[in-house]
C-alpha atoms as a PDB file:
ATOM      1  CA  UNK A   1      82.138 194.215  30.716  1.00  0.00           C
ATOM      2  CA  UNK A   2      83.158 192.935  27.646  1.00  0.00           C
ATOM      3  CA  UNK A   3      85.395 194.852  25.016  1.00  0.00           C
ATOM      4  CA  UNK A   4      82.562 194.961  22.537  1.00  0.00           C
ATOM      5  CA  UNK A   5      81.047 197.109  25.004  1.00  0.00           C
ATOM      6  CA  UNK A   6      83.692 199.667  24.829  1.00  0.00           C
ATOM      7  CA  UNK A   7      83.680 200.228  21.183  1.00  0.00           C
ATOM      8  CA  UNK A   8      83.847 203.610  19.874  1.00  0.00           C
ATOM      9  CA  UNK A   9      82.795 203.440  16.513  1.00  0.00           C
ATOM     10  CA  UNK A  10      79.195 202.926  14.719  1.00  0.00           C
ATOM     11  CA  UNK A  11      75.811 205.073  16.041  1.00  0.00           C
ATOM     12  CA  UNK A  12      75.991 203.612  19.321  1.00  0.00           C
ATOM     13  CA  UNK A  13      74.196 206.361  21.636  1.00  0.00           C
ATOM     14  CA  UNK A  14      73.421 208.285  18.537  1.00  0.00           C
ATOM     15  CA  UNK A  15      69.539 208.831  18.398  1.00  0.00           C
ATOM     16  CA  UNK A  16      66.900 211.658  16.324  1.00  0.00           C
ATOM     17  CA  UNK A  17      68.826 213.877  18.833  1.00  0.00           C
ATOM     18  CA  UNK A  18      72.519 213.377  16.441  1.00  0.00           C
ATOM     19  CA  UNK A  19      70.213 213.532  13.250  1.00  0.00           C
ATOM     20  CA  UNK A  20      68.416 216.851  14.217  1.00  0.00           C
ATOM     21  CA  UNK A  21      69.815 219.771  12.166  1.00  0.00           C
ATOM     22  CA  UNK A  22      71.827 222.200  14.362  1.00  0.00           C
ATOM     23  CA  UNK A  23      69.850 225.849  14.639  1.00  0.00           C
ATOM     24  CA  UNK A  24      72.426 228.547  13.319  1.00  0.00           C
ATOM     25  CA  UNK A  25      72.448 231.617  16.570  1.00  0.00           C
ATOM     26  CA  UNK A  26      72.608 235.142  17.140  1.00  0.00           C
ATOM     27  CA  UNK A  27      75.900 235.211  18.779  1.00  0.00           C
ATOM     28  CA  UNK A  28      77.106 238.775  19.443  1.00  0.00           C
ATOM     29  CA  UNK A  29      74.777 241.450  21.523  1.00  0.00           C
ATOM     30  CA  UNK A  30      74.954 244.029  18.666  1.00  0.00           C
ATOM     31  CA  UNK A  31      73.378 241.506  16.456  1.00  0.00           C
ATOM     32  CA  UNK A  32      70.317 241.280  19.201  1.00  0.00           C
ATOM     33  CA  UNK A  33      70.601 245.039  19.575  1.00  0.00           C
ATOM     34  CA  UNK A  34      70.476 244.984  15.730  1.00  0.00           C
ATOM     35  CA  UNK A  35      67.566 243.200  15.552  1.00  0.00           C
ATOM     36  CA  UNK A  36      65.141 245.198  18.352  1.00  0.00           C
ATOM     37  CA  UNK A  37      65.720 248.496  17.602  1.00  0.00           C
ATOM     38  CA  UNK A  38      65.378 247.942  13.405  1.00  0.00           C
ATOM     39  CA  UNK A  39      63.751 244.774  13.494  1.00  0.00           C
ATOM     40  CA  UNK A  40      59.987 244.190  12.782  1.00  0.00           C
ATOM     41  CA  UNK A  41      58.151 242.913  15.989  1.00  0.00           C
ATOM     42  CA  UNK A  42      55.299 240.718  16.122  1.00  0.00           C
ATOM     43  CA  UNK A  43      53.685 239.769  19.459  1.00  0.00           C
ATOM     44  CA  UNK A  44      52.492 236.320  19.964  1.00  0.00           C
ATOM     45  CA  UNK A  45      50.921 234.615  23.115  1.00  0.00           C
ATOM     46  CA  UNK A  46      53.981 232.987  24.506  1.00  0.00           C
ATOM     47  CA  UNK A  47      56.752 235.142  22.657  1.00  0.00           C
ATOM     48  CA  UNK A  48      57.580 238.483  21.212  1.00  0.00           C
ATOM     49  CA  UNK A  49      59.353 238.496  17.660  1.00  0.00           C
ATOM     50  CA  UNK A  50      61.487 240.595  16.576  1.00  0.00           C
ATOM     51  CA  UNK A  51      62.725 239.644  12.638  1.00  0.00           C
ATOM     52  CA  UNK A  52      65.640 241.619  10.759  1.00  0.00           C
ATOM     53  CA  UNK A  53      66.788 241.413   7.291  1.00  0.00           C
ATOM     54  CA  UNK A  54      70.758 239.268   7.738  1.00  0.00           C
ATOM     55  CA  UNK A  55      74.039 241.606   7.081  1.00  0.00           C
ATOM     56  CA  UNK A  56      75.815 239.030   5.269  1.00  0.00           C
ATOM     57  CA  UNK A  57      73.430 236.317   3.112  1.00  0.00           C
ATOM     58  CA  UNK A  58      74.340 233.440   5.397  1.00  0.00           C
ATOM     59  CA  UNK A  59      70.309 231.720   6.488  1.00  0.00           C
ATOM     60  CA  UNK A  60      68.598 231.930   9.046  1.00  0.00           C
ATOM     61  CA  UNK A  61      69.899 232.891  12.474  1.00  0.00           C
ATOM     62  CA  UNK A  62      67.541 232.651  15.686  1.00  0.00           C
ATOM     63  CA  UNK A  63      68.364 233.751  19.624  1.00  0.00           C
ATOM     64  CA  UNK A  64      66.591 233.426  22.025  1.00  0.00           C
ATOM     65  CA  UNK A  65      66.134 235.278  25.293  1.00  0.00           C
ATOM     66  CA  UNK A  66      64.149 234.178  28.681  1.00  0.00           C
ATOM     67  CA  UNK A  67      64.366 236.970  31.293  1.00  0.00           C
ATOM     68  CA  UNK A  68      63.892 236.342  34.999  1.00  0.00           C
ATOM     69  CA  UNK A  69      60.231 238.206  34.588  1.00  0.00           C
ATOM     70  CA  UNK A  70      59.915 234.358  33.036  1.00  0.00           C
ATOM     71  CA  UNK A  71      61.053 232.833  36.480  1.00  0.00           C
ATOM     72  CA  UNK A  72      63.495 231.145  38.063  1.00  0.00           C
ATOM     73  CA  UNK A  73      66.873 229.588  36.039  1.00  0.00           C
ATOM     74  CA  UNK A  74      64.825 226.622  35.993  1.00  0.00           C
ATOM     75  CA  UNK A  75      61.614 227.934  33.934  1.00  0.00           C
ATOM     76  CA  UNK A  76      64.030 230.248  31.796  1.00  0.00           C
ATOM     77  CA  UNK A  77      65.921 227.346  30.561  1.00  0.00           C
ATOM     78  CA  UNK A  78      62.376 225.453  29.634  1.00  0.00           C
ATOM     79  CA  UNK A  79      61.317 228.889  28.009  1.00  0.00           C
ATOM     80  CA  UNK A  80      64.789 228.686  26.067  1.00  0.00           C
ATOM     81  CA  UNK A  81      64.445 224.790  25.410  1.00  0.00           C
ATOM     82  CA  UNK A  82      60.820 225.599  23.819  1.00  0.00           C
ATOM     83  CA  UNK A  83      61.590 228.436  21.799  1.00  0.00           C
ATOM     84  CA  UNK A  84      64.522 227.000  20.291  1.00  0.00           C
ATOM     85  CA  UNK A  85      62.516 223.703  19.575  1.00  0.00           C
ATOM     86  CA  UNK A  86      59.833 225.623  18.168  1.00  0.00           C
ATOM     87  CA  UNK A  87      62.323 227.929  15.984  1.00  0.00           C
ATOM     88  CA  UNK A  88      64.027 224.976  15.097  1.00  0.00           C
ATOM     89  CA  UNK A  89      60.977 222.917  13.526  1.00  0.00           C
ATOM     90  CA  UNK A  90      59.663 226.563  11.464  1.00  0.00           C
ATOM     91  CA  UNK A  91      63.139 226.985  10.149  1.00  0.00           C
ATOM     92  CA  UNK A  92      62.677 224.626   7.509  1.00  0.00           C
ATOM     93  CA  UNK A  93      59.836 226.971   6.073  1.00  0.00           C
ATOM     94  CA  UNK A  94      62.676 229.716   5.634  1.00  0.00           C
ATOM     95  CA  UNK A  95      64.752 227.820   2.833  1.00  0.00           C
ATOM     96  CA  UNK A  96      65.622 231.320   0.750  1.00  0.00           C
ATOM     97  CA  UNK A  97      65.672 233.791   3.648  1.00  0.00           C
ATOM     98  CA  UNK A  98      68.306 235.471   4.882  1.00  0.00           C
ATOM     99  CA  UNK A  99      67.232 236.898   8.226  1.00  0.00           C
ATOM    100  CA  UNK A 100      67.973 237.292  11.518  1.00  0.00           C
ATOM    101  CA  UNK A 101      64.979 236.041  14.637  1.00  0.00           C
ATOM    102  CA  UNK A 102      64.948 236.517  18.107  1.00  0.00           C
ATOM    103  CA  UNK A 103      62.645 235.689  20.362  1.00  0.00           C
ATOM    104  CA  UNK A 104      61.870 236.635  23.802  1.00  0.00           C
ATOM    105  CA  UNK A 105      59.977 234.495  26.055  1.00  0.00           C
ATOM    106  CA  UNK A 106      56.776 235.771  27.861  1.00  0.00           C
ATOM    107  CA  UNK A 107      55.527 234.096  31.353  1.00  0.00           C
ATOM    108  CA  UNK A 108      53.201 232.597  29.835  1.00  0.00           C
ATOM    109  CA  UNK A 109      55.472 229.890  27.816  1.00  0.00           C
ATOM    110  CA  UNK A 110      56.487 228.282  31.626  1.00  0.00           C
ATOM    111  CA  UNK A 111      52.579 226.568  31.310  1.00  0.00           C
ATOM    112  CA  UNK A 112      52.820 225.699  27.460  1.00  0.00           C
ATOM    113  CA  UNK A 113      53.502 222.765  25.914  1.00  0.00           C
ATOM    114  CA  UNK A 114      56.321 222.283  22.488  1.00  0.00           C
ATOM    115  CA  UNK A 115      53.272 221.947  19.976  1.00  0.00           C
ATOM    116  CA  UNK A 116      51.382 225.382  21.659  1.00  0.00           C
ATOM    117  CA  UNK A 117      54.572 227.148  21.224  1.00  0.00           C
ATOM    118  CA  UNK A 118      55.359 226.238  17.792  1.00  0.00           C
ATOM    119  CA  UNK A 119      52.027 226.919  16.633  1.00  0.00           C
ATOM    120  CA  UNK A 120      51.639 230.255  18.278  1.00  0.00           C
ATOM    121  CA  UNK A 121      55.063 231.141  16.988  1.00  0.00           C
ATOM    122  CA  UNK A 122      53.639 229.836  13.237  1.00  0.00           C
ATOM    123  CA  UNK A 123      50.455 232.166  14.048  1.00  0.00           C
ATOM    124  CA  UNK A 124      52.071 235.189  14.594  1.00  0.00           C
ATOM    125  CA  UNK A 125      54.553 234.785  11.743  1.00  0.00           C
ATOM    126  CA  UNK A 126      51.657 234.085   9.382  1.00  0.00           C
ATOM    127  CA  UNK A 127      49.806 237.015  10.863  1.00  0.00           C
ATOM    128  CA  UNK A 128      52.949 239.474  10.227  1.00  0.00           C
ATOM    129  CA  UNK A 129      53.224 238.128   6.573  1.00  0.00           C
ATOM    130  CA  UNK A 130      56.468 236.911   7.531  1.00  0.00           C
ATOM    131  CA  UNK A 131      55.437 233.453   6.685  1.00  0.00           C
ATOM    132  CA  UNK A 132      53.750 231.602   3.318  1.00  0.00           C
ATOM    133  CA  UNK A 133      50.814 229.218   4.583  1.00  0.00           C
ATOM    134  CA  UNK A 134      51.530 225.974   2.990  1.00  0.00           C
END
């Protein structure tokens, strides 16, 4: 190999990936505890909701939870991977909130696609008046 093929500068192996904005998270359990037992839940098809007004004005934050009711390690991480995806891409939609989301994965997200999740996240959101229809 050559030494141009070593290089370490430029956006070699950076891709949409890099560019995607990072999803601020829910990082400490009393912020998930937080969050069920004052939150407002909304049920959705692949996902249960629960939404709290932030402590401190800081965005949106989002966890995300997959229990083994969901499966094996293999379909919780894909139930993680599509909620946080889907959370990711509604985000932008929040600009002025300051709130605090978690959501919990149901069986049913192991069979959905990305696009089913988001939009039955968007749904239920909408539904809950938690969301402005553009």
């Amino acid at each position: 190999m050559s030494p141009a093929q070593y290089s370490l500068g430029g956006d070699r192996g950076r891709s949409a990936h890099a560019k995607r904005r990072r999803l601020r998270t829910l990082t400490h359990a009393w912020q998930f505890r937080r969050c069920y037992d004052s939150g407002k839940k909304l049920v959705a098809r692949h996902a249960v909701i629960f939404l709290h007004a932030a402590e401190e004005h800081d965005g949106v934050r989002v966890g995300v939870v997959a229990s083994r009711k969901v499966g094996g390690a293999v379909k919780r991480n894909r139930a993680k991977r599509l909620l946080r995806e889907g959370a990711r891409r509604l985000v932008s939609k929040w600009n002025d909130r300051h709130i605090w989301v978690v959501l919990v994965a149901k069986a049913s997200i192991v069979e959905a696609r990305a696009s089913e999740v988001e939009d039955d996240i968007e749904r239920a959101l909408v539904a809950g008046g938690e969301l402005d229809i553009e």
